[in-house]
C-alpha atoms as a PDB file:
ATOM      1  CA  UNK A   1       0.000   0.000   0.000  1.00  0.00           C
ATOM      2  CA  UNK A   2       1.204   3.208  -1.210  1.00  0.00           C
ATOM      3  CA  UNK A   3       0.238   6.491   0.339  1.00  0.00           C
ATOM      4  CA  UNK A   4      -1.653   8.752  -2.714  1.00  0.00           C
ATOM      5  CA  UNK A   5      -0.280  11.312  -1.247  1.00  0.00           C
ATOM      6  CA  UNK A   6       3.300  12.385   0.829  1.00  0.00           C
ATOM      7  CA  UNK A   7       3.205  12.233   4.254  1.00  0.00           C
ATOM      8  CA  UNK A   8       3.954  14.985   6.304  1.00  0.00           C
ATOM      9  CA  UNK A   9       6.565  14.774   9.227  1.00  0.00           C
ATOM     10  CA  UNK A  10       5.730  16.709  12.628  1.00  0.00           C
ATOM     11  CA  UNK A  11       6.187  16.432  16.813  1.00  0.00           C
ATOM     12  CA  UNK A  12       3.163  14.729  18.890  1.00  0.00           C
ATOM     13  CA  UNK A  13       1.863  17.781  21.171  1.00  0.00           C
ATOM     14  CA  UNK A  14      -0.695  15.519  22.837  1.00  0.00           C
ATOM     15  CA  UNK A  15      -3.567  12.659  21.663  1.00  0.00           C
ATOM     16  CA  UNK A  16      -6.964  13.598  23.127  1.00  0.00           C
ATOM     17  CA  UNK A  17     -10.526  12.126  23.028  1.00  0.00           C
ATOM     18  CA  UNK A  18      -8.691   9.146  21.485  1.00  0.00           C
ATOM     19  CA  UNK A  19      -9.794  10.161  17.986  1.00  0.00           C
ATOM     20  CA  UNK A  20      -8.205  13.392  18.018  1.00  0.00           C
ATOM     21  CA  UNK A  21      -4.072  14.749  17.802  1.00  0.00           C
ATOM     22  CA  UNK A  22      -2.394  17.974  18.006  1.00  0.00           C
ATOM     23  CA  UNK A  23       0.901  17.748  15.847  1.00  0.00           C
ATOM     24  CA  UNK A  24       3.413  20.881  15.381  1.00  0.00           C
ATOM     25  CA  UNK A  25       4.409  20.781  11.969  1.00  0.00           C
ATOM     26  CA  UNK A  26       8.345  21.054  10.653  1.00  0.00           C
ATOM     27  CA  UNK A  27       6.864  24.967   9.905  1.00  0.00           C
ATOM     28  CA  UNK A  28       6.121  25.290  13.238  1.00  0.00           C
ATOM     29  CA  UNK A  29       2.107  25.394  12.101  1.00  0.00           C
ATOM     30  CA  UNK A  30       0.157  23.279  14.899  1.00  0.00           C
ATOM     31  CA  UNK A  31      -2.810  21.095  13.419  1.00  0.00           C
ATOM     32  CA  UNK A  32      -5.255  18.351  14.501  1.00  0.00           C
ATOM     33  CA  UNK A  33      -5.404  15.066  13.002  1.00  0.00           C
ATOM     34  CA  UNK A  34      -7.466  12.256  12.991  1.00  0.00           C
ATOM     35  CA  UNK A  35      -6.263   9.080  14.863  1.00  0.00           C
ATOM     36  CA  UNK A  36      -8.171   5.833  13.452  1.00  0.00           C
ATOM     37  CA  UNK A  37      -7.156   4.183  16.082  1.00  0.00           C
ATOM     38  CA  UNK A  38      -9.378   3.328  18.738  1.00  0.00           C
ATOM     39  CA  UNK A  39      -7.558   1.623  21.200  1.00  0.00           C
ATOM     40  CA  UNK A  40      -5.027   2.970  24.354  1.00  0.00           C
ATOM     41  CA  UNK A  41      -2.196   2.749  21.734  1.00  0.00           C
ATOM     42  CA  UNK A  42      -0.491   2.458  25.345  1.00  0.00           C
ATOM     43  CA  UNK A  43       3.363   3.362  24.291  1.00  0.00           C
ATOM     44  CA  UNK A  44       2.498   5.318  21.338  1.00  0.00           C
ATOM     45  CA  UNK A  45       1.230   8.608  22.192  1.00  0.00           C
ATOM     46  CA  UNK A  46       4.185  10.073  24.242  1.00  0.00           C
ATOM     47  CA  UNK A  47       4.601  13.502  23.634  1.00  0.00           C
ATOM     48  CA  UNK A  48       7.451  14.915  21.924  1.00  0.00           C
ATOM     49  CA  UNK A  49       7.504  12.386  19.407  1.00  0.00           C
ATOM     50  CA  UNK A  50       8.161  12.098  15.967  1.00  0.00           C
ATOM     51  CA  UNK A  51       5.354  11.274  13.457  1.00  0.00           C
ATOM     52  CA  UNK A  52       4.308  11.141  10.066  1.00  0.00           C
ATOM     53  CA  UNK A  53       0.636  12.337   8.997  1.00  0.00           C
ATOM     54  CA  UNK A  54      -1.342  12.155   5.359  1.00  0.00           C
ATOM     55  CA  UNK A  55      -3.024  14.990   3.934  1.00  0.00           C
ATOM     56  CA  UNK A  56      -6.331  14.700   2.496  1.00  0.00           C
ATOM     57  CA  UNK A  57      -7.533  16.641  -0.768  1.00  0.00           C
ATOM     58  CA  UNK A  58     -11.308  16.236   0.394  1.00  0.00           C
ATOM     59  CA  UNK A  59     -12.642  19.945   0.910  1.00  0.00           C
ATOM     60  CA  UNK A  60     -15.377  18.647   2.858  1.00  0.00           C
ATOM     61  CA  UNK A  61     -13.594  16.606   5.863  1.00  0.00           C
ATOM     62  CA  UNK A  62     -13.257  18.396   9.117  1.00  0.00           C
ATOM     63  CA  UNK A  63     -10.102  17.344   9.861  1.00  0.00           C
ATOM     64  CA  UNK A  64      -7.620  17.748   6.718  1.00  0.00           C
ATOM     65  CA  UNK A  65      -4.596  15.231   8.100  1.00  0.00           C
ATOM     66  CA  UNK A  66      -4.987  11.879   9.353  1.00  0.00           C
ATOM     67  CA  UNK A  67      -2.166  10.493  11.746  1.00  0.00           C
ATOM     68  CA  UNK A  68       0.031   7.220  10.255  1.00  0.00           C
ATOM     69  CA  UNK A  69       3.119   6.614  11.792  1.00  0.00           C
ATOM     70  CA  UNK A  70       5.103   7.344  15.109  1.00  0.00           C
ATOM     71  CA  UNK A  71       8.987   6.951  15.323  1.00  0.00           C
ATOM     72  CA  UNK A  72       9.947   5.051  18.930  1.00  0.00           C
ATOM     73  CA  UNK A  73      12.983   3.675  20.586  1.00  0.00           C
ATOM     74  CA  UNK A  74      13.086   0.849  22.844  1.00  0.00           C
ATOM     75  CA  UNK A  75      16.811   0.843  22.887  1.00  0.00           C
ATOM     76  CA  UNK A  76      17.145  -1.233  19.998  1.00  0.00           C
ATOM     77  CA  UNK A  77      16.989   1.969  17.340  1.00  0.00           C
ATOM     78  CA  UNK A  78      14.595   3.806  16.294  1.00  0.00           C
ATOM     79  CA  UNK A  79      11.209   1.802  14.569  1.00  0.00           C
ATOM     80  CA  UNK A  80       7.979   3.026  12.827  1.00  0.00           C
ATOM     81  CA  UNK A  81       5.006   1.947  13.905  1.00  0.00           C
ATOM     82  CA  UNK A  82       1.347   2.163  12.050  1.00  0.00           C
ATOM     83  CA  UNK A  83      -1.068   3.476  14.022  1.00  0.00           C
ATOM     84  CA  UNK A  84      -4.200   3.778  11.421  1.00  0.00           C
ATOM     85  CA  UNK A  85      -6.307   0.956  12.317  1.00  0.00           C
ATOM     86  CA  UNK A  86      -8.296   1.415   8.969  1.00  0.00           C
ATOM     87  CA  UNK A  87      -5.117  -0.248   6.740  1.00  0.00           C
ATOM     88  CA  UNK A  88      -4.564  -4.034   8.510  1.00  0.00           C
ATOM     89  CA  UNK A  89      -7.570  -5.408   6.440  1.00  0.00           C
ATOM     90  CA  UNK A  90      -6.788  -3.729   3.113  1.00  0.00           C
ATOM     91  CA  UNK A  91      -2.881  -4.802   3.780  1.00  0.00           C
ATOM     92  CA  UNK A  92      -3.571  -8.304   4.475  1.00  0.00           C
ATOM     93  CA  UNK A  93      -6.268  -8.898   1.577  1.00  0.00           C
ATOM     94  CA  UNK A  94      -3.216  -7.473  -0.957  1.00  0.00           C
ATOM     95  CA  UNK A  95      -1.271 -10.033   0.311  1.00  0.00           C
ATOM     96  CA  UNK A  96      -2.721 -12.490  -0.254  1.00  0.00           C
ATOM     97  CA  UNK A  97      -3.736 -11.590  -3.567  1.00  0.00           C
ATOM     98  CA  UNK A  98       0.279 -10.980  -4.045  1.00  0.00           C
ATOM     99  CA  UNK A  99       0.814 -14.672  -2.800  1.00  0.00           C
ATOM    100  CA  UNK A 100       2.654 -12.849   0.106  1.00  0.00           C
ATOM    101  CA  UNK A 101       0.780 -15.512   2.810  1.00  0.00           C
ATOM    102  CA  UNK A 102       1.312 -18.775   1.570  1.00  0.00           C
ATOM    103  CA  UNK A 103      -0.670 -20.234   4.500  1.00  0.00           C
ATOM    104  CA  UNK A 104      -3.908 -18.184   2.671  1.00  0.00           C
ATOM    105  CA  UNK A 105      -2.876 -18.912  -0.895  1.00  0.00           C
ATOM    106  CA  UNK A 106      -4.735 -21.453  -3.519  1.00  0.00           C
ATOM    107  CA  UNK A 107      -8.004 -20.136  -3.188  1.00  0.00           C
ATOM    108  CA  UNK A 108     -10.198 -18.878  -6.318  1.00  0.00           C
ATOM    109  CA  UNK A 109     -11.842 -15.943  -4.900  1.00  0.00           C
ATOM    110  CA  UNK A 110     -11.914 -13.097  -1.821  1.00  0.00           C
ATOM    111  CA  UNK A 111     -14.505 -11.461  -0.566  1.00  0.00           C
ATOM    112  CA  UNK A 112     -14.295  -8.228   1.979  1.00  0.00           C
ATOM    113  CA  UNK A 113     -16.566  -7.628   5.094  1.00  0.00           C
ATOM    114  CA  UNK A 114     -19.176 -10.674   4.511  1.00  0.00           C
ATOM    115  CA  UNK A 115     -21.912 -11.041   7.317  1.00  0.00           C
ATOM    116  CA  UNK A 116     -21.702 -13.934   9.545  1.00  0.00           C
ATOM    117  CA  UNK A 117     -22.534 -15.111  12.936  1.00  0.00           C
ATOM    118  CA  UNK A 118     -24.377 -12.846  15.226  1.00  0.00           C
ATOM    119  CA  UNK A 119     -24.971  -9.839  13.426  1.00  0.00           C
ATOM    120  CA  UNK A 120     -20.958  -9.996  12.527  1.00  0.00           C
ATOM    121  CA  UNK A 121     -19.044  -9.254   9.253  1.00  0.00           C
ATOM    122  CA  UNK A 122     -15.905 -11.258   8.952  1.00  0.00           C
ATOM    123  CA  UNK A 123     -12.850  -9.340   7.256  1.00  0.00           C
ATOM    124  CA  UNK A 124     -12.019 -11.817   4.491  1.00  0.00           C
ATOM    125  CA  UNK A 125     -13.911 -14.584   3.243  1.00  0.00           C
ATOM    126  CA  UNK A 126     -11.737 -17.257   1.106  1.00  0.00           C
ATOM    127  CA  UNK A 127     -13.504 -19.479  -1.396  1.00  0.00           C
ATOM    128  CA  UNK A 128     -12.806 -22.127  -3.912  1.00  0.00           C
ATOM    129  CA  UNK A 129     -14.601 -24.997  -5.368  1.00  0.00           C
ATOM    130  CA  UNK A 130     -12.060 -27.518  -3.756  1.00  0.00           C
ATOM    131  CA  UNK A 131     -11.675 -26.475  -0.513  1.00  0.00           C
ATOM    132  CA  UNK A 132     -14.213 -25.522   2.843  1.00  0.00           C
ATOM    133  CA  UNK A 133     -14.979 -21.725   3.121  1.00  0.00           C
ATOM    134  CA  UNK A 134     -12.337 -19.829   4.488  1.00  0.00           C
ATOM    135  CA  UNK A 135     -13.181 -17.046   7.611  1.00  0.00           C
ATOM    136  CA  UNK A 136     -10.136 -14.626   8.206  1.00  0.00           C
ATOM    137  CA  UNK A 137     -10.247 -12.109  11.449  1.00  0.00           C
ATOM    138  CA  UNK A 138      -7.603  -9.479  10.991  1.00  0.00           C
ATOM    139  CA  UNK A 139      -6.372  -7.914  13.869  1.00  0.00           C
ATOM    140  CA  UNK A 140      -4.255  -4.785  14.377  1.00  0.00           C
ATOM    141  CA  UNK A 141      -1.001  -5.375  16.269  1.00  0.00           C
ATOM    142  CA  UNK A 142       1.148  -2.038  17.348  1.00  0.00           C
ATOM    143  CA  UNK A 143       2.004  -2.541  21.280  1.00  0.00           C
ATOM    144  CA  UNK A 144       5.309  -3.452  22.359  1.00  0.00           C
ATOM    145  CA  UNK A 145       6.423  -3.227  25.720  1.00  0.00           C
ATOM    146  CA  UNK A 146       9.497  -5.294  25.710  1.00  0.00           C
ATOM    147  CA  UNK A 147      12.097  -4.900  23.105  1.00  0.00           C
ATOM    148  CA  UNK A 148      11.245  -7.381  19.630  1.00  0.00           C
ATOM    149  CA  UNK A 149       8.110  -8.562  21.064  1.00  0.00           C
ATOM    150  CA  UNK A 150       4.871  -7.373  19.689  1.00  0.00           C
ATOM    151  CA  UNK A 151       1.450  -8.335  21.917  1.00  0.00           C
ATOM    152  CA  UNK A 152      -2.159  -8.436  21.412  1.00  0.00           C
ATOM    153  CA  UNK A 153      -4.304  -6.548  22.868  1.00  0.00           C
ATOM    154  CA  UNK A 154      -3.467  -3.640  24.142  1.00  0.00           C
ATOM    155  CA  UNK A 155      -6.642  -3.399  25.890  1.00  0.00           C
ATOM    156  CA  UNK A 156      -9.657  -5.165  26.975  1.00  0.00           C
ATOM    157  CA  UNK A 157     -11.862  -6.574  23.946  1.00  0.00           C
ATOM    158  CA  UNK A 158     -14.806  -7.834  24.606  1.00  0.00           C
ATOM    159  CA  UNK A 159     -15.350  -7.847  20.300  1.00  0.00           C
ATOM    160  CA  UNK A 160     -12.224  -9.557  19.847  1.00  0.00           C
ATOM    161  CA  UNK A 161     -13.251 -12.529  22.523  1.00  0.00           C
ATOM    162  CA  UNK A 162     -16.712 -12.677  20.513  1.00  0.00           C
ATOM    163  CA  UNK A 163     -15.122 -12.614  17.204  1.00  0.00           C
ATOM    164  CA  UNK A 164     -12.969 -16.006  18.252  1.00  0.00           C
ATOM    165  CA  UNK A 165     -15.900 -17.461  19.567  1.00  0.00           C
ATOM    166  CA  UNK A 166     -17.775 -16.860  16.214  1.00  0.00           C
ATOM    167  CA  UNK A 167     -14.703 -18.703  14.466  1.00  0.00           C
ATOM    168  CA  UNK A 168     -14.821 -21.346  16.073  1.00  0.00           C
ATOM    169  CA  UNK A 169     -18.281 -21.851  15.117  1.00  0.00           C
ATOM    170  CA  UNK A 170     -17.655 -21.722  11.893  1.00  0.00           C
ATOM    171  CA  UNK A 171     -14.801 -24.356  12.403  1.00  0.00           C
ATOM    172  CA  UNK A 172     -17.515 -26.190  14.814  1.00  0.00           C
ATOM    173  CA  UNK A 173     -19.692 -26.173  10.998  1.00  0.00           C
ATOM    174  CA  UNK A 174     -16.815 -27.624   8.816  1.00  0.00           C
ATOM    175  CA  UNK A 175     -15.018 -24.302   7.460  1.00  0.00           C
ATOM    176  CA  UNK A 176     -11.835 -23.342   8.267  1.00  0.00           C
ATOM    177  CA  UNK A 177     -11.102 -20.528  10.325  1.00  0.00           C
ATOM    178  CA  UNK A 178      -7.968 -18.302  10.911  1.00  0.00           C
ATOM    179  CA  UNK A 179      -7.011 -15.351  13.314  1.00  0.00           C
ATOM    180  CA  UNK A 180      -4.063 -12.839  11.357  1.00  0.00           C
ATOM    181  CA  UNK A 181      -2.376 -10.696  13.496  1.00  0.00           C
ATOM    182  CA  UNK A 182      -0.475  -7.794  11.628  1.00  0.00           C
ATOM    183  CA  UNK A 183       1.929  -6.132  13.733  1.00  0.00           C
ATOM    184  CA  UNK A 184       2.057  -2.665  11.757  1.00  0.00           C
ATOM    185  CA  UNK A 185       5.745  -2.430  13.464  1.00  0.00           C
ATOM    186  CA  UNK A 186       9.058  -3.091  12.208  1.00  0.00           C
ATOM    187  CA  UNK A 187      11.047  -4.020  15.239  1.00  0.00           C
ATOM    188  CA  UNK A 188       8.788  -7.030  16.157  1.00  0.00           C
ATOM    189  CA  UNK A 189      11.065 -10.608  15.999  1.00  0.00           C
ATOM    190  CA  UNK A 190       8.068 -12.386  17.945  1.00  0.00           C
ATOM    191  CA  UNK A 191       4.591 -12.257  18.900  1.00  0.00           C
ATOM    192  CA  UNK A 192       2.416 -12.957  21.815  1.00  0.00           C
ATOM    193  CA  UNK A 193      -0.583 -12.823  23.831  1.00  0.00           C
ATOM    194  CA  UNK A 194      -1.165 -10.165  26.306  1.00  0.00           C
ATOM    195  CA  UNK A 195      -2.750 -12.067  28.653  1.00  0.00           C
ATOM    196  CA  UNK A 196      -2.019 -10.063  31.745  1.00  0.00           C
ATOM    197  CA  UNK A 197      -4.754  -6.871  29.844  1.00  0.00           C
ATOM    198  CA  UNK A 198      -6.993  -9.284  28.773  1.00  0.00           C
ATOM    199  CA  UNK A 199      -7.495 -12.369  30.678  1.00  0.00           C
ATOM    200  CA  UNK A 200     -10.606 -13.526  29.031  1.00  0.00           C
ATOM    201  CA  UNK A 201      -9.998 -12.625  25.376  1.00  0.00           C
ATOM    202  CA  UNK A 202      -7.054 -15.070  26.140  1.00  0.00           C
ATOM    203  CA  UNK A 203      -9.169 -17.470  27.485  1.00  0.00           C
ATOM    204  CA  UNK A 204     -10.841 -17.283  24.270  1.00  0.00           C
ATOM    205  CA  UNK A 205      -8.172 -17.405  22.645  1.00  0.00           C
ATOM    206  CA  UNK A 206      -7.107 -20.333  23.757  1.00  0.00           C
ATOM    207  CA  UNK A 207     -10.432 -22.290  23.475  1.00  0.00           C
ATOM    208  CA  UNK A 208     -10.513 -21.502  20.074  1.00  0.00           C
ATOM    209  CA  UNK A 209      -7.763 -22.778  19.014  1.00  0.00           C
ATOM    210  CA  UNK A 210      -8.269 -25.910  20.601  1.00  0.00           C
ATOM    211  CA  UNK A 211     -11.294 -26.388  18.410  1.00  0.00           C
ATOM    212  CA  UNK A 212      -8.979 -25.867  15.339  1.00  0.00           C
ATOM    213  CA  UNK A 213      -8.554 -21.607  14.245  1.00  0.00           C
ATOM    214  CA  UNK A 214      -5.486 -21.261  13.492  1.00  0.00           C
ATOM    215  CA  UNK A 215      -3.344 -18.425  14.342  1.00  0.00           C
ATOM    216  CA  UNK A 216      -0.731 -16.436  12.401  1.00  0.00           C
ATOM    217  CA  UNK A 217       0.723 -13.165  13.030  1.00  0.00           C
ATOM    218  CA  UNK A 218       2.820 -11.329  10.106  1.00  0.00           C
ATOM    219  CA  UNK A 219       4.885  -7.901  10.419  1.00  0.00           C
ATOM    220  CA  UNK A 220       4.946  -4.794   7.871  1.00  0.00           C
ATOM    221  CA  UNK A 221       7.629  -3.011   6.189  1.00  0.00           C
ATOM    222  CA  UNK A 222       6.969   0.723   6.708  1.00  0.00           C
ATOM    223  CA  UNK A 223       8.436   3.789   5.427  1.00  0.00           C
ATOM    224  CA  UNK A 224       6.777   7.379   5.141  1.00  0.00           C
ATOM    225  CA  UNK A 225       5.788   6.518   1.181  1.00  0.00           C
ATOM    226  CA  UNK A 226       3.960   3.106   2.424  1.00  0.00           C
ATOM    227  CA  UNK A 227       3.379  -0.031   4.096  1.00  0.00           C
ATOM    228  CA  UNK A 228       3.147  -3.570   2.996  1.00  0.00           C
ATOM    229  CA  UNK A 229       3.097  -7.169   4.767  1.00  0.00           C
ATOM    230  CA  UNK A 230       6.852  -8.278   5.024  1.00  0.00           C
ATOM    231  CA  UNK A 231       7.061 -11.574   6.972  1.00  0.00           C
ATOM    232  CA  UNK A 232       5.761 -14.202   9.565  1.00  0.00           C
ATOM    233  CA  UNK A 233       6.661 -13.878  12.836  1.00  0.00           C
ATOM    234  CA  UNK A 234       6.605 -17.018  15.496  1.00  0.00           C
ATOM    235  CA  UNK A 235       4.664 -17.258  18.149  1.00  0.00           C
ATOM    236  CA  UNK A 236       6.646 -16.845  21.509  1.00  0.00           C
ATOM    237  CA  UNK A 237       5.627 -19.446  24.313  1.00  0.00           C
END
């Protein structure tokens, strides 16, 4: 995924009503950006910091930059990380078109936000004559606390624990179901649970993939022009 247009660099002043972020531009201008991102992004809103935003040519949105990336340090060197929650599904379905995710490849067809379970759209829907239906849940991955590891979530999420009960369902009714976990970083070597911020979506977690989801998690090569799926990373124990 390319950006349309070229991002603009700035300093975090502050994040605010979680959707909102006052950036001082390199000009010394101050402006508020969106943040699609709805979670703490606990780590990733530290004032001071550098980030990246995209300019929009609508006339008609509020808001005319969108935040994308923050530059952070762990001690390891500096990393960008992806904060707009609105790219993982659009990344992931590319890549598999691209043949990028060989565990998703060989099927005949995708399909985007298709309604299942309880009142539920799941993000990609894999089909082919040959093979059992396909249900992918995409998940945005951006925390990091220790150095190389990336974790999931990075707060409590009651949708995510319903969404892996809804896959397993579907396994439960003969389709094959899989959990992908982008980490929009890339510093991550590993990834894991965060089990100690949410206990129970690791509970479900867990239960689902004893019924048979399967898990991956893949991280992203990012640079201010764009971001694409790079490679998988292993699950730590």
């Amino acid at each position: 995924m390319q950006f349309p247009n070229p991002l603009i660099p700035g300093t975090l002043i502050k994040r605010y009503k979680r959707f909102l972020a006052d950036v001082q531009l390199e000009d010394g201008k101050e402006v508020t950006a969106h943040c699609a991102n709805p979670g703490s992004m606990l780590g990733l809103s530290e004032p001071g910091s550098r980030v990246w935003l995209s300019p929009s040519n609508n006339p008609k949105r509020k808001l005319k930059f969108s935040w994308e990336l923050i530059e952070v340090d762990l001690g390891k060197g500096p990393a960008l990380v992806g904060i707009n929650t609105s790219h993982p599904n659009g990344l992931v379905a590319d890549a598999i078109e691209a043949g990028q995710i060989e565990e998703l490849g060989g099927y005949g067809s995708l399909r985007r936000e298709v309604k299942y379970g309880e009142n539920s759209r799941i993000d990609i829907l894999l089909e082919d004559e040959t093979k059992p239906l396909c249900y992918v849940e995409i998940k945005n991955v951006h925390l990091m606390r220790d150095a190389g590891l990336a974790e999931f979530p990075d707060s409590v999420t009651a949708r995510g624990a319903k969404h892996l009960k809804e896959l397993s369902q579907m396994v439960r009714d003969g389709h094959r179901a899989v959990m992908v976990y982008l980490v929009q970083r890339d510093d991550a070597k590993r990834f894991a649970l965060a089990r100690d911020i949410d206990k129970n979506y690791a509970a479900a977690f867990d239960a689902a993939r004893e019924v048979g989801v399967e898990a991956l998690a893949y991280d992203c090569r990012l640079t201010p022009e764009g971001i694409e799926v790079s490679k998988a990373l292993p699950f730590a124990e």
